[in-house]
N, C-alpha and C. Protein backbone atom coordinates (compact mmCIF):
# COMPACT_ATOMS: atom_id res chain seq x y z
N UNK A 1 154.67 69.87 29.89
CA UNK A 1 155.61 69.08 29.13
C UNK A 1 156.49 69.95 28.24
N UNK A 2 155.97 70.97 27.45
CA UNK A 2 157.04 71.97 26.40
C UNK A 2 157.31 72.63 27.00
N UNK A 3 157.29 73.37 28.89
CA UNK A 3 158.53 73.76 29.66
C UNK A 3 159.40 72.73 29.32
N UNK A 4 159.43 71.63 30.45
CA UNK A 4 160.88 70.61 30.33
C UNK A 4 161.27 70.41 29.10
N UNK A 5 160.94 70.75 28.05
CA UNK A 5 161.17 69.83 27.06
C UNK A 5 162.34 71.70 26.50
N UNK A 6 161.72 72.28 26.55
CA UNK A 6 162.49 73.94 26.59
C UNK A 6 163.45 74.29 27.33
N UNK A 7 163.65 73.45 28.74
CA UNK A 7 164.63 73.83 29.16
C UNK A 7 165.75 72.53 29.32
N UNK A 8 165.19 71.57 28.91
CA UNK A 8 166.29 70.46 28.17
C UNK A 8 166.89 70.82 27.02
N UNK A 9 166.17 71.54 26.12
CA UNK A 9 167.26 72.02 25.06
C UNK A 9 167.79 73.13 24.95
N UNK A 10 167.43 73.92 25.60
CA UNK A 10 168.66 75.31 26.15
C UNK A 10 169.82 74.68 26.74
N UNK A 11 169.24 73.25 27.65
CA UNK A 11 171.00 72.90 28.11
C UNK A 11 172.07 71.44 26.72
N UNK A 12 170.72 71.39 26.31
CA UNK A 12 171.59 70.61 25.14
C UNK A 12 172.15 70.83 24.07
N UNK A 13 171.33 72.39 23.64
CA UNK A 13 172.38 73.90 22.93
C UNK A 13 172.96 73.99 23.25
N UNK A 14 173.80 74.55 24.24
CA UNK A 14 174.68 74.60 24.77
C UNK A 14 175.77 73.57 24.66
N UNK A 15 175.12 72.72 25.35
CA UNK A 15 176.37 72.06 25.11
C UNK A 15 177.03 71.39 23.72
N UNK A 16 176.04 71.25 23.07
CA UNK A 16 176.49 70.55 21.52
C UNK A 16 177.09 71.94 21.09
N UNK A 17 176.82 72.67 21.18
CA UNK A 17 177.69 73.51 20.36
C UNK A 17 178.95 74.06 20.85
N UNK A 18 178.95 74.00 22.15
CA UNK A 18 180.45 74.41 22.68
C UNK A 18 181.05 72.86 23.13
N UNK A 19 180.32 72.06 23.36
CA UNK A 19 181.08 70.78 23.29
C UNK A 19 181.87 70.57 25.07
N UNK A 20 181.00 71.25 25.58
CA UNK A 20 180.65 71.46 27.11
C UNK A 20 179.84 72.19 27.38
N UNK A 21 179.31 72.44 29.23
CA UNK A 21 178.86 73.00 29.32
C UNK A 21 179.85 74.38 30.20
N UNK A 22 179.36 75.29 29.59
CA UNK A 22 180.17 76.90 29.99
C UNK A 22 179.86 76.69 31.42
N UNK A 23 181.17 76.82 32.48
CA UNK A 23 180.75 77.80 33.37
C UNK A 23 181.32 79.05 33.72
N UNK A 24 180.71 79.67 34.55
CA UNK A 24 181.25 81.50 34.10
C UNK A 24 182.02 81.35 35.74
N UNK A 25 182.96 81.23 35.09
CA UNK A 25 184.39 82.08 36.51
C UNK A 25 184.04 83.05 37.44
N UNK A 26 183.23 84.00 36.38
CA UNK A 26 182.73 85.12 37.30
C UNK A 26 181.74 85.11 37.93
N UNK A 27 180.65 83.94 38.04
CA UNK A 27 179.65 83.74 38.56
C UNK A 27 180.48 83.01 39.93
N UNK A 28 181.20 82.18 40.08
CA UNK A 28 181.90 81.56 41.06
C UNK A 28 182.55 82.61 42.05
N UNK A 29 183.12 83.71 41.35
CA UNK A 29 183.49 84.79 42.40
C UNK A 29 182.61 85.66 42.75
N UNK A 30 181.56 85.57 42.01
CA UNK A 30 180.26 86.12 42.96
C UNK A 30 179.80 85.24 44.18
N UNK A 31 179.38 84.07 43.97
CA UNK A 31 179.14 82.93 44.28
C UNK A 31 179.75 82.41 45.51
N UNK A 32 181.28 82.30 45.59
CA UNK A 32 181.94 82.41 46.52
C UNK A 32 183.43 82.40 46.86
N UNK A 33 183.96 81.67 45.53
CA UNK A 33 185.27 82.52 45.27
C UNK A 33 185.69 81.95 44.03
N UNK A 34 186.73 82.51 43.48
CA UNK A 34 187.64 81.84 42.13
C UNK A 34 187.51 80.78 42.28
N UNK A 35 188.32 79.97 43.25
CA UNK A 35 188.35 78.49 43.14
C UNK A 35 187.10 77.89 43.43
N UNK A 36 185.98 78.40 43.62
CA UNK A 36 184.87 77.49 43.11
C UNK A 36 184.35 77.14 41.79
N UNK A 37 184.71 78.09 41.13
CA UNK A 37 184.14 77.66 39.48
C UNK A 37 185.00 77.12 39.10
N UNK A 38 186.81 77.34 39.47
CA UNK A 38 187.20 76.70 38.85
C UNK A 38 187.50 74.93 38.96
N UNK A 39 186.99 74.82 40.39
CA UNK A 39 186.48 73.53 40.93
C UNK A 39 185.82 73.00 40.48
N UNK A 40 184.69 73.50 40.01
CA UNK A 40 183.30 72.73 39.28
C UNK A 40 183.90 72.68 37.81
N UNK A 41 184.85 73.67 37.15
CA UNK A 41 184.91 73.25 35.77
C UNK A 41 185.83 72.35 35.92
N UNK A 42 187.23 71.96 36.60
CA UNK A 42 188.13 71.05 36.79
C UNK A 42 187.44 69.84 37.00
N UNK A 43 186.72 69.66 38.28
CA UNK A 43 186.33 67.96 38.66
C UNK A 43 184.87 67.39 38.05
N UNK A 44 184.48 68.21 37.35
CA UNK A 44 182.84 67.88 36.46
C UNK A 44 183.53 66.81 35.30
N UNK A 45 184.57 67.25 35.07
CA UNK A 45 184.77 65.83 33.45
C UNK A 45 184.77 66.75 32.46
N UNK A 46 184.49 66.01 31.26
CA UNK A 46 184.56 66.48 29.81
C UNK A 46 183.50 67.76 29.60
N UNK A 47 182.24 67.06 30.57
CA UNK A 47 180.76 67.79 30.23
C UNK A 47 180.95 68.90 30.60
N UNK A 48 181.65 69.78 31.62
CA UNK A 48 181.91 71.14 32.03
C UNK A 48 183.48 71.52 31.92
N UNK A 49 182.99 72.76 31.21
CA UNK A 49 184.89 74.08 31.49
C UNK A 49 184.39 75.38 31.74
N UNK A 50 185.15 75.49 31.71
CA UNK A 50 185.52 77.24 32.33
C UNK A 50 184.96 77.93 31.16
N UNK A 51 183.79 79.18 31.40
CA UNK A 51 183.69 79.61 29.95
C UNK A 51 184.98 80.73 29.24
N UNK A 52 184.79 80.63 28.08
CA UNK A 52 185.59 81.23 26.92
C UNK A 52 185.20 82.35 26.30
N UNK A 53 185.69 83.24 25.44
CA UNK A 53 185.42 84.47 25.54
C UNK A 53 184.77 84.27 23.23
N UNK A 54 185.20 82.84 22.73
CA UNK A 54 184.41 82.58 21.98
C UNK A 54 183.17 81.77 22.15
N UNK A 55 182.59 81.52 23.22
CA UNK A 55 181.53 80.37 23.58
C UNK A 55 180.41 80.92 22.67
N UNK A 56 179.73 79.84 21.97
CA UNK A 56 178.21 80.22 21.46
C UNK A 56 177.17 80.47 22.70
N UNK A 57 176.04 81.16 22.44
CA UNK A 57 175.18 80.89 23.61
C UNK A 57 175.66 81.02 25.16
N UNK A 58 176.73 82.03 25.48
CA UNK A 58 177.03 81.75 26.56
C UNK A 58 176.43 81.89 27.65
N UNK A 59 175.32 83.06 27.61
CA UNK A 59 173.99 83.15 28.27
C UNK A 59 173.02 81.78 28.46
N UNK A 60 173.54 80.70 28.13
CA UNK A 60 172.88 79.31 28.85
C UNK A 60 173.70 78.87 29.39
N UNK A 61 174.67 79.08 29.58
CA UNK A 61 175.80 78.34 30.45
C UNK A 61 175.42 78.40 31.90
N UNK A 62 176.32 77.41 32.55
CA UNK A 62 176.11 77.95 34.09
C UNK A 62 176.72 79.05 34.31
N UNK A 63 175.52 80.04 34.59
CA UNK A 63 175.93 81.36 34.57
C UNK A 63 175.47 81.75 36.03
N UNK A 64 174.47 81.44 36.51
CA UNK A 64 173.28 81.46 37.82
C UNK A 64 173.82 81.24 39.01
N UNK A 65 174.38 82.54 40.25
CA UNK A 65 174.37 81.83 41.34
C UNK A 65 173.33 81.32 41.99
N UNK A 66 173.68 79.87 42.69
CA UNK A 66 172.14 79.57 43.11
C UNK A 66 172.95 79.06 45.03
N UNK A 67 172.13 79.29 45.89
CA UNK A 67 172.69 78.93 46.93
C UNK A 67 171.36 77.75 47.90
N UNK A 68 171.99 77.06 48.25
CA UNK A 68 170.91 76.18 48.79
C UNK A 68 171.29 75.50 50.26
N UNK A 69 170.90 76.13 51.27
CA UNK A 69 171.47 76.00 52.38
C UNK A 69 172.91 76.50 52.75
N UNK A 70 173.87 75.11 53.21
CA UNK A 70 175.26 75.82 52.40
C UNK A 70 175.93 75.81 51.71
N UNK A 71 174.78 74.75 50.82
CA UNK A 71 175.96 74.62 49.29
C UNK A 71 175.47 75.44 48.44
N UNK A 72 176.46 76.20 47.44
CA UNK A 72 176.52 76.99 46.65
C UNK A 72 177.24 76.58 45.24
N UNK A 73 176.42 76.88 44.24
CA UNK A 73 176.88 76.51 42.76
C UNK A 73 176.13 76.92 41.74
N UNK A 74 176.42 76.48 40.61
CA UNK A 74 176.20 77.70 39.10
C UNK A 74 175.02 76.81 38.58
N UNK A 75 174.07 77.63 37.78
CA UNK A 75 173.10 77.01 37.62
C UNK A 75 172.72 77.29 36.01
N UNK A 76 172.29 77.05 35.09
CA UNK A 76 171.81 77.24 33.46
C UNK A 76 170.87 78.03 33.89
N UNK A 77 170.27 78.91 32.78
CA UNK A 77 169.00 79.03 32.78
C UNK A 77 167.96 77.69 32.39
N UNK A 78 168.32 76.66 31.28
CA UNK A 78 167.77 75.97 31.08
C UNK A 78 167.50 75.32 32.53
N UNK A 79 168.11 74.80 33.04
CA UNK A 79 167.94 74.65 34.81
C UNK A 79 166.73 75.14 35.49
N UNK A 80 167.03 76.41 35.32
CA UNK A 80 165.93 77.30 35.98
C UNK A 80 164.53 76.64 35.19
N UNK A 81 164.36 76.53 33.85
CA UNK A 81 163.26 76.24 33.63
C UNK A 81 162.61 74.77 33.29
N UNK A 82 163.66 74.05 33.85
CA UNK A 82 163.78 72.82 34.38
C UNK A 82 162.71 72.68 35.62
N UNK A 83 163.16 73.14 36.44
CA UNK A 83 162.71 73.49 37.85
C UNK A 83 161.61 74.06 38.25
N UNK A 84 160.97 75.00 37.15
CA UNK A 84 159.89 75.35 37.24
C UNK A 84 159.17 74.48 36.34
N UNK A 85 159.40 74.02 35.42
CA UNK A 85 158.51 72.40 35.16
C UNK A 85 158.21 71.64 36.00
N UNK A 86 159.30 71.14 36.84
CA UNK A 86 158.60 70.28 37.35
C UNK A 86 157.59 71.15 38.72
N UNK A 87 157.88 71.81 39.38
CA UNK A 87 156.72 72.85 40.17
C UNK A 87 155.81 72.48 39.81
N UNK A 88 155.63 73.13 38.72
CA UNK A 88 154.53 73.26 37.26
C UNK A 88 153.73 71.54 37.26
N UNK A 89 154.56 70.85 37.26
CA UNK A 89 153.41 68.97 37.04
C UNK A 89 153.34 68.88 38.53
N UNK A 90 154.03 69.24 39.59
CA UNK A 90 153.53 68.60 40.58
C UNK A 90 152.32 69.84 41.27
N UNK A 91 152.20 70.56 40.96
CA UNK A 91 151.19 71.28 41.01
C UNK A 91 149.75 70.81 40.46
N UNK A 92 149.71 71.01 39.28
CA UNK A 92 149.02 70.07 38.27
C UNK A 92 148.59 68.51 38.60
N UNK A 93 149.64 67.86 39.63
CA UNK A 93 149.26 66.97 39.94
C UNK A 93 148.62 66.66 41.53
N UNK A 94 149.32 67.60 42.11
CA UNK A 94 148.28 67.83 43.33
C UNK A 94 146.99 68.39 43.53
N UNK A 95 146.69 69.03 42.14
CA UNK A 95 145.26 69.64 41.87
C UNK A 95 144.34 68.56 41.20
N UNK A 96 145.26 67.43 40.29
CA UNK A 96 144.47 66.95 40.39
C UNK A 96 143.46 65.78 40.85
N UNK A 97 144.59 65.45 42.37
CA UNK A 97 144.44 64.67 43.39
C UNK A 97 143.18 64.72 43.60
N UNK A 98 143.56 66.26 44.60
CA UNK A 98 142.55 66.65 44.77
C UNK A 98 140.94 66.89 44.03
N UNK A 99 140.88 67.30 42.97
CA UNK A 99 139.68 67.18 42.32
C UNK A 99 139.02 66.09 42.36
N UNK A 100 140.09 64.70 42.17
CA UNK A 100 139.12 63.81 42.05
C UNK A 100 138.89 63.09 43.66
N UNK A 101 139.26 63.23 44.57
CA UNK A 101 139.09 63.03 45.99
C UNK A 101 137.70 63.85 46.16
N UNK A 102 137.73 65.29 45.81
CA UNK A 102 136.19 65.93 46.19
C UNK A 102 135.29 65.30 45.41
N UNK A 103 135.27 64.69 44.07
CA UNK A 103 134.32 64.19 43.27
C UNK A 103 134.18 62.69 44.18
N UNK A 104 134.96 62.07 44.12
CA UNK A 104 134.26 60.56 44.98
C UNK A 104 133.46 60.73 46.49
N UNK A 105 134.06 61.88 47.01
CA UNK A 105 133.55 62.32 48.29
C UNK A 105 131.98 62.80 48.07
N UNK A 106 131.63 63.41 47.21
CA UNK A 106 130.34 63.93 47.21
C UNK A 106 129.83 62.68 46.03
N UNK A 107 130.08 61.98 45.49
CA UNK A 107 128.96 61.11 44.49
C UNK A 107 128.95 59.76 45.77
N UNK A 108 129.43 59.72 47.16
CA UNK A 108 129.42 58.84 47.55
C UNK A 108 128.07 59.11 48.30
């Protein structure tokens, strides 16, 4: 629970204080070209821009190339540890399926 809850507020730092969320231009031309970041900061809305060279915290921004099949796009770190939360409970929760499946199995 204080993963998600840690990487919900790395992305809600962020954004309350820049009053979007950053994304890095230069992660998009890593990523796959100029006009992808500047795609994602144009058609996202209010909640995303292009980052700025005064941004607070700009190291939580979507800074992250992340590629997933063939879509490709910018990711927070808070994201990242988003993502490994939930891993993290469904792990936790497949263990503890299991535990209690072997306990009814043998008291039966």
């Amino acid at each position: 629970m204080a993963l998600g809850g840690a990487g919900i507020l790395m992305n809600v730092d962020v954004v309350l204080l820049n009053r979007a969320m950053p994304v890095a231009v230069q992660g998009g031309i890593e990523l796959a070209s100029m006009d992808t970041a500047v795609e994602i900061a144009r058609s996202s809305g209010a909640f995303y821009r292009a980052a700025l060279g005064g941004d607070l915290l700009p190291w939580l921004g979507d800074v992250i190339p992340f590629a997933l099949g063939r879509s490709a796009f910018l990711i927070s770190p808070g994201d990242v540890v988003l993502m490994v939360a939930v891993v993290v409970a469904l792990v936790f929760c497949m263990a503890d399926e299991r535990s209690e499946g072997v306990a009814t199995i043998s008291a039966g």
